[in-house]
PDB file of N, CA and C in Angstrom:
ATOM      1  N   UNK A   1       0.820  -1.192   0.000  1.00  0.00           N
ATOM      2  CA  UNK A   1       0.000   0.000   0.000  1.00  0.00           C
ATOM      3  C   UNK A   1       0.864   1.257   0.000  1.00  0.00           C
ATOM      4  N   UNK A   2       1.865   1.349   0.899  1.00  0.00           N
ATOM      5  CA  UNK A   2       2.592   2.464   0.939  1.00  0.00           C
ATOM      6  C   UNK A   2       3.260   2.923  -0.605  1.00  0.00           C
ATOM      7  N   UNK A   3       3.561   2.226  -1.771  1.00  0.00           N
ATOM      8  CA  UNK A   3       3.820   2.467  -3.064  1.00  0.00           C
ATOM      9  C   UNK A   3       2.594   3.338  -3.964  1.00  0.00           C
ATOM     10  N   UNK A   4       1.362   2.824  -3.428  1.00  0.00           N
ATOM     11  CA  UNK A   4       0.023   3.605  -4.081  1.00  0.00           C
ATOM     12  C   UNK A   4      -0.158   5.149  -3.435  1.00  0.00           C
ATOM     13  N   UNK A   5       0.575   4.976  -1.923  1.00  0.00           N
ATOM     14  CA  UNK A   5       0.408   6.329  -1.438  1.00  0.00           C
ATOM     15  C   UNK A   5       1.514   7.427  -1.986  1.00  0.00           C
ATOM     16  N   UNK A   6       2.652   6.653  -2.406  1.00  0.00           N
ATOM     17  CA  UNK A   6       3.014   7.673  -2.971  1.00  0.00           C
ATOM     18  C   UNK A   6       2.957   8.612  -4.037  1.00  0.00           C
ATOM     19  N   UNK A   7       1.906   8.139  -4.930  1.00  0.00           N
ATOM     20  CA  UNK A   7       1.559   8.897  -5.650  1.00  0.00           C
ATOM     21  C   UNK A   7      -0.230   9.637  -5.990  1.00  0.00           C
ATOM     22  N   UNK A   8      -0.678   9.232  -4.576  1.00  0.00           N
ATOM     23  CA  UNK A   8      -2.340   9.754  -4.040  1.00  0.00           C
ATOM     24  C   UNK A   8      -2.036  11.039  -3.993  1.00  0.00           C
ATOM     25  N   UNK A   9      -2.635  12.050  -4.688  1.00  0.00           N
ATOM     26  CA  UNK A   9      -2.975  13.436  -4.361  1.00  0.00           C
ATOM     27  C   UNK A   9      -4.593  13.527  -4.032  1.00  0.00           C
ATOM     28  N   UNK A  10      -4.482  14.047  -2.859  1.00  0.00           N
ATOM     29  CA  UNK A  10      -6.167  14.387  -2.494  1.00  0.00           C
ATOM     30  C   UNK A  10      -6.332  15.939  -3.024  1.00  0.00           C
ATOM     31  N   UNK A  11      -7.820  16.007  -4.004  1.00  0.00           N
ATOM     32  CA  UNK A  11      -7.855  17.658  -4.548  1.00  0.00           C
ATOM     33  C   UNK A  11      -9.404  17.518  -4.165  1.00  0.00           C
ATOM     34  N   UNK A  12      -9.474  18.833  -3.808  1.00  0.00           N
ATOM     35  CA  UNK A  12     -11.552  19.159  -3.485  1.00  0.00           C
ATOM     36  C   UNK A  12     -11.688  20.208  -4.730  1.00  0.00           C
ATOM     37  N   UNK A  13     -12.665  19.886  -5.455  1.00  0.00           N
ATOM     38  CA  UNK A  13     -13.474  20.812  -6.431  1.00  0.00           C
ATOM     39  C   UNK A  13     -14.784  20.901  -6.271  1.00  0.00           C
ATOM     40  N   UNK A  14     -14.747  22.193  -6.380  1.00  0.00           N
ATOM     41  CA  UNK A  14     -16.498  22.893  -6.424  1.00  0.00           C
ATOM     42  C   UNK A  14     -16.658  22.600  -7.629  1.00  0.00           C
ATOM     43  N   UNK A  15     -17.694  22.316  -8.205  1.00  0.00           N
ATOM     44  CA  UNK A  15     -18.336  22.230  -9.390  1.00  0.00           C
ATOM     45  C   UNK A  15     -20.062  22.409  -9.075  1.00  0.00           C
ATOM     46  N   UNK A  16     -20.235  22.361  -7.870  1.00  0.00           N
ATOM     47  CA  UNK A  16     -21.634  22.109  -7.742  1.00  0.00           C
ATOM     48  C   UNK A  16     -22.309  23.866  -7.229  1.00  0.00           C
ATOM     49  N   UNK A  17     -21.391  25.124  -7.118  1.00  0.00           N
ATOM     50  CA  UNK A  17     -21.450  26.379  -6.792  1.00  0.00           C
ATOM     51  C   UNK A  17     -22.672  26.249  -5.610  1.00  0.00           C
ATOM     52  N   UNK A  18     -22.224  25.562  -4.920  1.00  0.00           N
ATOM     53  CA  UNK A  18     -23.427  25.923  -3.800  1.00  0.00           C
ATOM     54  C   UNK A  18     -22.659  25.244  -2.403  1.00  0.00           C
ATOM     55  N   UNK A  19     -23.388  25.162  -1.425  1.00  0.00           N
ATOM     56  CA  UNK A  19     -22.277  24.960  -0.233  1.00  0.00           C
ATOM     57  C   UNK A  19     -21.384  23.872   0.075  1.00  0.00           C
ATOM     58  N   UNK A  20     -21.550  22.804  -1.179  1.00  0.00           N
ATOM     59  CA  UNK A  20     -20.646  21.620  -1.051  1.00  0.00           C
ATOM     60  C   UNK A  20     -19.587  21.369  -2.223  1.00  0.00           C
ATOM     61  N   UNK A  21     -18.629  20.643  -2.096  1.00  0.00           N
ATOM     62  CA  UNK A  21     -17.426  20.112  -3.310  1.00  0.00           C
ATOM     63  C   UNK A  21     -17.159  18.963  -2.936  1.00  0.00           C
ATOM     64  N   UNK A  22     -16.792  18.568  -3.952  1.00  0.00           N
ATOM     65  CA  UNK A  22     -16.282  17.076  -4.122  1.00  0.00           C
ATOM     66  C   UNK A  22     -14.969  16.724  -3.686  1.00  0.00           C
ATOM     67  N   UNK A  23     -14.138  15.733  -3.403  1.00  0.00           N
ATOM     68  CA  UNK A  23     -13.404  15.309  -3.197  1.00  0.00           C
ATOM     69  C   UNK A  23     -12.651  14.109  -4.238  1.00  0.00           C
ATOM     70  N   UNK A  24     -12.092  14.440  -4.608  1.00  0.00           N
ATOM     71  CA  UNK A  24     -11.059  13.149  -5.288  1.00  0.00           C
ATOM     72  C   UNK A  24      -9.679  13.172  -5.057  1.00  0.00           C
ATOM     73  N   UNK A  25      -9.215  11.662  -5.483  1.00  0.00           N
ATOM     74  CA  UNK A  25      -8.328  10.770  -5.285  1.00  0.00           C
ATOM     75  C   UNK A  25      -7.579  10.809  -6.821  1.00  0.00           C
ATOM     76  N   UNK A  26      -6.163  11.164  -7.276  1.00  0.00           N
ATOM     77  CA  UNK A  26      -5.585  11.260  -8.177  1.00  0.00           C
ATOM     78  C   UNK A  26      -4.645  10.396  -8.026  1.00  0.00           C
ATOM     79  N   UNK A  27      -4.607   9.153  -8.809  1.00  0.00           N
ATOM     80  CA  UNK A  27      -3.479   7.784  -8.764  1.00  0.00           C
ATOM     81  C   UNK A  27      -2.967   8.207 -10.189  1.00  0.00           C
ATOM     82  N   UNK A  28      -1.999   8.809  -9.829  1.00  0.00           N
ATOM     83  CA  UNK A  28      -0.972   8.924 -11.072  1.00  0.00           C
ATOM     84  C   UNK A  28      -1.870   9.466 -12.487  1.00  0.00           C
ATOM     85  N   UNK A  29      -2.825  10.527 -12.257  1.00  0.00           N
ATOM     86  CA  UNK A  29      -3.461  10.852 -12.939  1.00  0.00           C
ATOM     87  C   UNK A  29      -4.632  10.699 -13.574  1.00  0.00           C
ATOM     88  N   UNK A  30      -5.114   9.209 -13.271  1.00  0.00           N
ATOM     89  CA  UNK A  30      -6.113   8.609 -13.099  1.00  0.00           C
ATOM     90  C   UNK A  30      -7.411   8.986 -11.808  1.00  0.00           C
ATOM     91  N   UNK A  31      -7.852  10.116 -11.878  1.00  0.00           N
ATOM     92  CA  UNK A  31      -8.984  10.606 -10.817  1.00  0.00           C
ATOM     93  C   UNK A  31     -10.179   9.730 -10.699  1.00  0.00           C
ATOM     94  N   UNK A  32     -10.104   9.612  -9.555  1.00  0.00           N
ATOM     95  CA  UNK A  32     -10.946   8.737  -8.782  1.00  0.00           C
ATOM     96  C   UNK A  32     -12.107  10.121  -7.831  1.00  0.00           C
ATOM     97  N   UNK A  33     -13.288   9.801  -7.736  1.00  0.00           N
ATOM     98  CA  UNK A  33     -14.054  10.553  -6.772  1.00  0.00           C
ATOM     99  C   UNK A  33     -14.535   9.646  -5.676  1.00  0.00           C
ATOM    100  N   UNK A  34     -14.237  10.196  -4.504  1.00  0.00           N
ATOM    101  CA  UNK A  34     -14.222  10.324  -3.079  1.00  0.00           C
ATOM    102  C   UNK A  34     -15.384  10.565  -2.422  1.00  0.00           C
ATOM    103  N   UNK A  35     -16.025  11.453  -2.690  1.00  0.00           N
ATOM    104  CA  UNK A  35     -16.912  11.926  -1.958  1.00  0.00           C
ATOM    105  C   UNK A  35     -17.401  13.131  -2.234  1.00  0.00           C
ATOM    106  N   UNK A  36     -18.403  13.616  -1.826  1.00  0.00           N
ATOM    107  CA  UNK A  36     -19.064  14.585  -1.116  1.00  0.00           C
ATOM    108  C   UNK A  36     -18.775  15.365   0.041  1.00  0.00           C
ATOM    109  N   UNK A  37     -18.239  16.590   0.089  1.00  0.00           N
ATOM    110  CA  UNK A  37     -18.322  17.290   1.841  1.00  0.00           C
ATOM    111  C   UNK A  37     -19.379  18.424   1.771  1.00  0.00           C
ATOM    112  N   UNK A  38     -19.929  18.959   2.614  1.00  0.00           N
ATOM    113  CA  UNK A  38     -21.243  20.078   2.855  1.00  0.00           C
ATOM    114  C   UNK A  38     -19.643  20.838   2.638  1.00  0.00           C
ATOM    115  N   UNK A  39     -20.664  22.220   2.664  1.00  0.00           N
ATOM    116  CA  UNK A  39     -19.773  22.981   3.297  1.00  0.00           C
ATOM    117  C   UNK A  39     -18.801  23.657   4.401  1.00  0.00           C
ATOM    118  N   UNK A  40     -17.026  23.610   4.063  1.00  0.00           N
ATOM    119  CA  UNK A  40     -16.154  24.041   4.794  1.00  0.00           C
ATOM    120  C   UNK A  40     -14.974  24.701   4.025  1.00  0.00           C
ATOM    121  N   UNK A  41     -15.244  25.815   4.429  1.00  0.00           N
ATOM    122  CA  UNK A  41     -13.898  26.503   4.025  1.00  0.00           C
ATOM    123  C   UNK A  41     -12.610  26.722   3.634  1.00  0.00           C
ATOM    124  N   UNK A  42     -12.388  26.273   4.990  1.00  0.00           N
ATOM    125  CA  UNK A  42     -10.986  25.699   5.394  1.00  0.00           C
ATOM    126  C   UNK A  42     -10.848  24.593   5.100  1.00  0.00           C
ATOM    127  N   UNK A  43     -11.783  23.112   4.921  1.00  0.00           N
ATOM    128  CA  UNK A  43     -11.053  21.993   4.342  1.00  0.00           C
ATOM    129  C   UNK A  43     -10.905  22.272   2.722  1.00  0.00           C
ATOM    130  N   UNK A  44     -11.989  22.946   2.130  1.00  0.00           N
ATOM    131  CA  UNK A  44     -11.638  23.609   0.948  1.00  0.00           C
ATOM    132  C   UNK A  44     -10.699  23.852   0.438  1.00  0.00           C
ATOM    133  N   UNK A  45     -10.148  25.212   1.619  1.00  0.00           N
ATOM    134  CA  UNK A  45      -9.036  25.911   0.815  1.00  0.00           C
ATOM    135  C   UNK A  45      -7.943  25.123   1.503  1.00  0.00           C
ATOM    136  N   UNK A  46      -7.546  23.556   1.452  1.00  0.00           N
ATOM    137  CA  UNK A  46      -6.306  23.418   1.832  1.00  0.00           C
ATOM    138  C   UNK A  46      -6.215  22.423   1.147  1.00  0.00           C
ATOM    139  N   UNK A  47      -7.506  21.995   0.415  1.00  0.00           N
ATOM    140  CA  UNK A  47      -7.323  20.698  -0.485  1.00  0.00           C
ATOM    141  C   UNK A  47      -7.964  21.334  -2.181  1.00  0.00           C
ATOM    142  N   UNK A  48      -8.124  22.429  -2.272  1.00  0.00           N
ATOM    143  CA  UNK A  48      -8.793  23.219  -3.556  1.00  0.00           C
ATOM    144  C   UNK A  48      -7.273  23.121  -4.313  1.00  0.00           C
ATOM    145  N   UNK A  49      -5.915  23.218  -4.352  1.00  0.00           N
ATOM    146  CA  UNK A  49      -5.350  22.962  -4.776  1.00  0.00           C
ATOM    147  C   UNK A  49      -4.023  21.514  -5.137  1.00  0.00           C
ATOM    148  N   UNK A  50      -4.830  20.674  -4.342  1.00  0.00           N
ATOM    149  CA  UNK A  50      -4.301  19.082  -4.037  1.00  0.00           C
ATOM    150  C   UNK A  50      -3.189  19.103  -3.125  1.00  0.00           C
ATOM    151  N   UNK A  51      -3.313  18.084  -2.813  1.00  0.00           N
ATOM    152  CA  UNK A  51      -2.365  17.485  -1.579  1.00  0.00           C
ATOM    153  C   UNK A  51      -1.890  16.239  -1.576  1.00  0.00           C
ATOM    154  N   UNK A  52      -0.520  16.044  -1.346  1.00  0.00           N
ATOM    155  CA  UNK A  52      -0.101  14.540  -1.086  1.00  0.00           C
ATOM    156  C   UNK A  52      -0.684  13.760  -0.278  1.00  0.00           C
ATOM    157  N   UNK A  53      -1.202  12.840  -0.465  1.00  0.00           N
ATOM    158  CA  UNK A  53      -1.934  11.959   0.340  1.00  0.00           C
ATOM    159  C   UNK A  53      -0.570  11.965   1.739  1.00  0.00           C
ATOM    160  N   UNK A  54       1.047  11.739   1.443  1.00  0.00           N
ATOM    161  CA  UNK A  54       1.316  11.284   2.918  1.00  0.00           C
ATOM    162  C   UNK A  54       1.796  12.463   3.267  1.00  0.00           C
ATOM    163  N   UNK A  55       1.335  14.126   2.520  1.00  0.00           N
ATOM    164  CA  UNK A  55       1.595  15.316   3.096  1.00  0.00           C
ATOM    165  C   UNK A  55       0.771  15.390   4.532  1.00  0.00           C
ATOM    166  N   UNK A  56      -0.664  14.812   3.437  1.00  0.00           N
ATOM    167  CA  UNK A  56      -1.733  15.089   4.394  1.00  0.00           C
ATOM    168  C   UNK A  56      -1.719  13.975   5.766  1.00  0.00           C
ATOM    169  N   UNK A  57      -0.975  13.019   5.667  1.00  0.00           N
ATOM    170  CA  UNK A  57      -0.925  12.380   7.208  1.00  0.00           C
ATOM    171  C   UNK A  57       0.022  12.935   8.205  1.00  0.00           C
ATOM    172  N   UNK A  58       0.972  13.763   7.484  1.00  0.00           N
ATOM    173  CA  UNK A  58       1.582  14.383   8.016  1.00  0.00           C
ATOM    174  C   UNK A  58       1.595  15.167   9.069  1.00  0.00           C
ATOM    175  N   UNK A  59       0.282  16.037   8.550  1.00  0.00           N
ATOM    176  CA  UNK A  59       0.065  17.065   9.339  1.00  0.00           C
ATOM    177  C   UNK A  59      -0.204  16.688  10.930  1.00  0.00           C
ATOM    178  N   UNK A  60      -0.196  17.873  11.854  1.00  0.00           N
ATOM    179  CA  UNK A  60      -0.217  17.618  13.095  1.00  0.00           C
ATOM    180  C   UNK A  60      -1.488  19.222  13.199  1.00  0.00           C
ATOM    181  N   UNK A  61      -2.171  18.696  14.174  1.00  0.00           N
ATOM    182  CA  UNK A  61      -3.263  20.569  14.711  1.00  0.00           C
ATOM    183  C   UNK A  61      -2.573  21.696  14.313  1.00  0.00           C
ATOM    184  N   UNK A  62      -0.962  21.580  15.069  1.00  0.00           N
ATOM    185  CA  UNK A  62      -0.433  23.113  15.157  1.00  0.00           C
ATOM    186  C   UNK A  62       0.272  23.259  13.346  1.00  0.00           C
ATOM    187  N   UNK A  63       0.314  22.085  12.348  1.00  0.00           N
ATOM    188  CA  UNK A  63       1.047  22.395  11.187  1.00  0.00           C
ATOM    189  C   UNK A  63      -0.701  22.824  10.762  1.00  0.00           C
ATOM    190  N   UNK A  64      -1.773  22.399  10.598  1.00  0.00           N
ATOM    191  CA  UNK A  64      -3.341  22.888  10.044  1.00  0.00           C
ATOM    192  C   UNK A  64      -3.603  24.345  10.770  1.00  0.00           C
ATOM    193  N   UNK A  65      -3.337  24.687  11.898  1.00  0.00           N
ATOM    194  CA  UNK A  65      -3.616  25.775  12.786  1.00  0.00           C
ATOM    195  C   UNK A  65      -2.217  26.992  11.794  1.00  0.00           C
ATOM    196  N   UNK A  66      -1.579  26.468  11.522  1.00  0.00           N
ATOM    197  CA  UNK A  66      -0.373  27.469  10.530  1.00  0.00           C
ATOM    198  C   UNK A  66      -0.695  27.503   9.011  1.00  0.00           C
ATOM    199  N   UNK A  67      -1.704  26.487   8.457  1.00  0.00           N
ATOM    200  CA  UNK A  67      -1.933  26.967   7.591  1.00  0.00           C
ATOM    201  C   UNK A  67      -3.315  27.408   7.542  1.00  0.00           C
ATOM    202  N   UNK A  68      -4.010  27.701   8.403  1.00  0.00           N
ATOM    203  CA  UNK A  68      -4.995  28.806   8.667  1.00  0.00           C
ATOM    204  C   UNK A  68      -4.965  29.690   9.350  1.00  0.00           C
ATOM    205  N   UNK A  69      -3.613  29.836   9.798  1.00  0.00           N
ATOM    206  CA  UNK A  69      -3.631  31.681  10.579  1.00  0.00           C
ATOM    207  C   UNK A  69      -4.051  31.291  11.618  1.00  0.00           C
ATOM    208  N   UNK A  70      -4.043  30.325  12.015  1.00  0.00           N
ATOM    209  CA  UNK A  70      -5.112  30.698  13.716  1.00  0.00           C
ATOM    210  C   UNK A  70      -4.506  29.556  14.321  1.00  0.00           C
ATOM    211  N   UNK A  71      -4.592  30.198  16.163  1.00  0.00           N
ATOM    212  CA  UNK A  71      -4.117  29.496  17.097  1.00  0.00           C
ATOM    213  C   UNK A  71      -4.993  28.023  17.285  1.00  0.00           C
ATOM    214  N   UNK A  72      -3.517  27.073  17.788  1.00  0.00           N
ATOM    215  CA  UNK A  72      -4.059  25.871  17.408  1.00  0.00           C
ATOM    216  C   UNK A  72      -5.354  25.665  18.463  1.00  0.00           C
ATOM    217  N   UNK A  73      -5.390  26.889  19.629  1.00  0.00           N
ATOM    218  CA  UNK A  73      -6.742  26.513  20.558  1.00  0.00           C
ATOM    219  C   UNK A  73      -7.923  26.507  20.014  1.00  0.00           C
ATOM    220  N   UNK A  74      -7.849  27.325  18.951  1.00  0.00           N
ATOM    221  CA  UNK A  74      -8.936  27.969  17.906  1.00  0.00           C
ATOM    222  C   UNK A  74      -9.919  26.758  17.085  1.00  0.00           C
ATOM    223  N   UNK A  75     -11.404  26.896  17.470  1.00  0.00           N
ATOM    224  CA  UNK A  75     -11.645  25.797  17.410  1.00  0.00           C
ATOM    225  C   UNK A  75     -11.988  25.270  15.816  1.00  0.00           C
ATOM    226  N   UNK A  76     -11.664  26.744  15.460  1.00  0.00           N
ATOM    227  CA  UNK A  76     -12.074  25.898  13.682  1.00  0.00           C
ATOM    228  C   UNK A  76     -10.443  25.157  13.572  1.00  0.00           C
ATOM    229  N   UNK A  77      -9.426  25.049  14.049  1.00  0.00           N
ATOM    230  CA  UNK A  77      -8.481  24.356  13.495  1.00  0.00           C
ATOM    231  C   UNK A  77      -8.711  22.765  14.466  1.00  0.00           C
ATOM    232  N   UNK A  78      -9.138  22.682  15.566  1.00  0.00           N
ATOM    233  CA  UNK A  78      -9.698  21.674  15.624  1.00  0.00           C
ATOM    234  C   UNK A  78     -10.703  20.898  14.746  1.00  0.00           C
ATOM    235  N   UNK A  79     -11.813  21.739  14.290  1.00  0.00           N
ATOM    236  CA  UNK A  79     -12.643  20.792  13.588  1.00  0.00           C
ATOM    237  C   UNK A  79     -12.148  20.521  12.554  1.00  0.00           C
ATOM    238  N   UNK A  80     -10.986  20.942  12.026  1.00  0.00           N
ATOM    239  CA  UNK A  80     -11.187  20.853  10.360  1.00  0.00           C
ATOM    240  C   UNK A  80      -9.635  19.712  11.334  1.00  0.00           C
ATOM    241  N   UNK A  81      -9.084  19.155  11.910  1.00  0.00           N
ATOM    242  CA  UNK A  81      -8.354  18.559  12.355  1.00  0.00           C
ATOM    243  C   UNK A  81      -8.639  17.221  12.576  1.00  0.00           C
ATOM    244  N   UNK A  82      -9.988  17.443  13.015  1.00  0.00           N
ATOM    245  CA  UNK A  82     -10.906  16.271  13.029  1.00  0.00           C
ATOM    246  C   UNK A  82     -11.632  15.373  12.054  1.00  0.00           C
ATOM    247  N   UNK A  83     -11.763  16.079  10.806  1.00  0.00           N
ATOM    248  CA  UNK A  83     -12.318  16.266   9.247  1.00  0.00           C
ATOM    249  C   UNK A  83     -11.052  15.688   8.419  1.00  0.00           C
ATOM    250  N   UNK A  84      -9.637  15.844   8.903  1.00  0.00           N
ATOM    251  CA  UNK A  84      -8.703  15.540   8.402  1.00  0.00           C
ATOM    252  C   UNK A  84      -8.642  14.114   8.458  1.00  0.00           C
ATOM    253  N   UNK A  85      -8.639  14.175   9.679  1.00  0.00           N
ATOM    254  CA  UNK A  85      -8.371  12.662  10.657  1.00  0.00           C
ATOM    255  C   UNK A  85      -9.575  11.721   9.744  1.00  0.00           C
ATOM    256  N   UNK A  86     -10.486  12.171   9.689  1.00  0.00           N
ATOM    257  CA  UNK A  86     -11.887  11.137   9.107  1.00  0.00           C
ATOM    258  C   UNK A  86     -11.766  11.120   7.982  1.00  0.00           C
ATOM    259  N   UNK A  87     -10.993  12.233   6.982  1.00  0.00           N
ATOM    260  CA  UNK A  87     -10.890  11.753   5.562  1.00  0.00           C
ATOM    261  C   UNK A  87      -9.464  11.005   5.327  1.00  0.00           C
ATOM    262  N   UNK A  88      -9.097  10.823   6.074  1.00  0.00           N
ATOM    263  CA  UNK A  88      -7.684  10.056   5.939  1.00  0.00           C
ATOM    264  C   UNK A  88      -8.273   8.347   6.499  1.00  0.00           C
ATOM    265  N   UNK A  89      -9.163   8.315   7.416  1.00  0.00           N
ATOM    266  CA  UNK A  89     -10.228   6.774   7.154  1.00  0.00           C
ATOM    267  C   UNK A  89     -10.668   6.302   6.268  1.00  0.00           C
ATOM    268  N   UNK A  90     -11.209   7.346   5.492  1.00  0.00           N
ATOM    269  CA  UNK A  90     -12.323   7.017   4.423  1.00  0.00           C
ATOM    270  C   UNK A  90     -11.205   7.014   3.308  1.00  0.00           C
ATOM    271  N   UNK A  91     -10.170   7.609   2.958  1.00  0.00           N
ATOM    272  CA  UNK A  91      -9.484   7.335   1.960  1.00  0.00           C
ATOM    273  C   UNK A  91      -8.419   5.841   2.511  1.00  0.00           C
ATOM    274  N   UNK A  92      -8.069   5.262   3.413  1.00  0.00           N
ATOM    275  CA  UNK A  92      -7.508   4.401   3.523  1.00  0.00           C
ATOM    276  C   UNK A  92      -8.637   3.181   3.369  1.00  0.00           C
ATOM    277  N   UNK A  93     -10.138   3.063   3.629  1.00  0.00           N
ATOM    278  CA  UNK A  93     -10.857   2.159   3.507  1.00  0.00           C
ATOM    279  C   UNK A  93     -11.019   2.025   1.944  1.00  0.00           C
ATOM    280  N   UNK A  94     -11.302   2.938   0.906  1.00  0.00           N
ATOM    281  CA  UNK A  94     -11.263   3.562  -0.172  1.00  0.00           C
ATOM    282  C   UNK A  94     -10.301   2.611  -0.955  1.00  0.00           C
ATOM    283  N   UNK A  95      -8.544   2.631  -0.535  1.00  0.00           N
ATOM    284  CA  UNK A  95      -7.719   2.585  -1.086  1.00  0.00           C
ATOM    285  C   UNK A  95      -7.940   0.598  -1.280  1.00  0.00           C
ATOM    286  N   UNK A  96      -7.967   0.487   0.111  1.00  0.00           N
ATOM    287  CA  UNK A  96      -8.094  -1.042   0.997  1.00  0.00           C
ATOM    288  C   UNK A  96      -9.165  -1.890  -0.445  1.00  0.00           C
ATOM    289  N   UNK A  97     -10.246  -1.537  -0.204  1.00  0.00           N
ATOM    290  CA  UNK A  97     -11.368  -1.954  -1.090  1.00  0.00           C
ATOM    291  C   UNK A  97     -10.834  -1.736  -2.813  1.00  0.00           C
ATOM    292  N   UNK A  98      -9.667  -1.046  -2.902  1.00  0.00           N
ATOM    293  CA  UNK A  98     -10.175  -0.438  -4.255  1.00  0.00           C
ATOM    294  C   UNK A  98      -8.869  -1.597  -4.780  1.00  0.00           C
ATOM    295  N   UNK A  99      -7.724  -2.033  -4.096  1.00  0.00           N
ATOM    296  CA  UNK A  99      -6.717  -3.089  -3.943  1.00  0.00           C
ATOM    297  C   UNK A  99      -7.238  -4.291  -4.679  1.00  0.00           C
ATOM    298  N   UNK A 100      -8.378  -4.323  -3.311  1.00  0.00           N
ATOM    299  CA  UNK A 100      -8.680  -5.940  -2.993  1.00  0.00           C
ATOM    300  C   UNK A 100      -9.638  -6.520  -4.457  1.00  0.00           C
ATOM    301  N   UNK A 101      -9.966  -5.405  -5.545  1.00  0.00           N
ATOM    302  CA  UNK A 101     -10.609  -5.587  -6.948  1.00  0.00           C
ATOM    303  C   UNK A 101      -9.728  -6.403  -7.730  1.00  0.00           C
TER     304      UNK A 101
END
């Protein structure tokens, strides 16, 4: 698995202009869709231009709390910390299932 992660970029696109965007999974250029999120801002604008899948495990509260300007007590960098944490489930169950084809 760790060979597929290295080349997972997670990107969110609006296409739907209203309070939700999509989520996909880019395997070496091959886009895969993910999901659905309502609306959030901040998970938006940190995945509106893609992300390494093992950038994004990377992260820690206070590295998400730095790339939103705000102290890590601050509770929107918690939630969207939490949002991180759950799309990094759903893309490892995702990946798991998508293997085992």
């Amino acid at each position: 698995m760790r060979e597929v992660n290295r080349n997972v970029i997670v990107k969110a696109e609006n296409r739907m202009e209203n309070d939700g965007f999509h989520i996909y999974l880019d395997f070496s250029g091959q886009r895969e869709y993910l999901m659905t999120h309502r609306h959030n801002g901040l998970l938006y604008g940190l995945l509106k231009d893609g992300v390494a899948l093992g950038e994004l495990r990377r992260w820690r509260n206070d590295d998400i709390a730095r790339k939103i300007k705000r102290s890590p007590r601050y509770s929107g960098s918690s939630k969207l910390t939490n949002m991180v944490g759950y799309l990094l489930v759903v893309i490892d169950d995702y990946i798991v299932e998508r293997e085992a084809c």
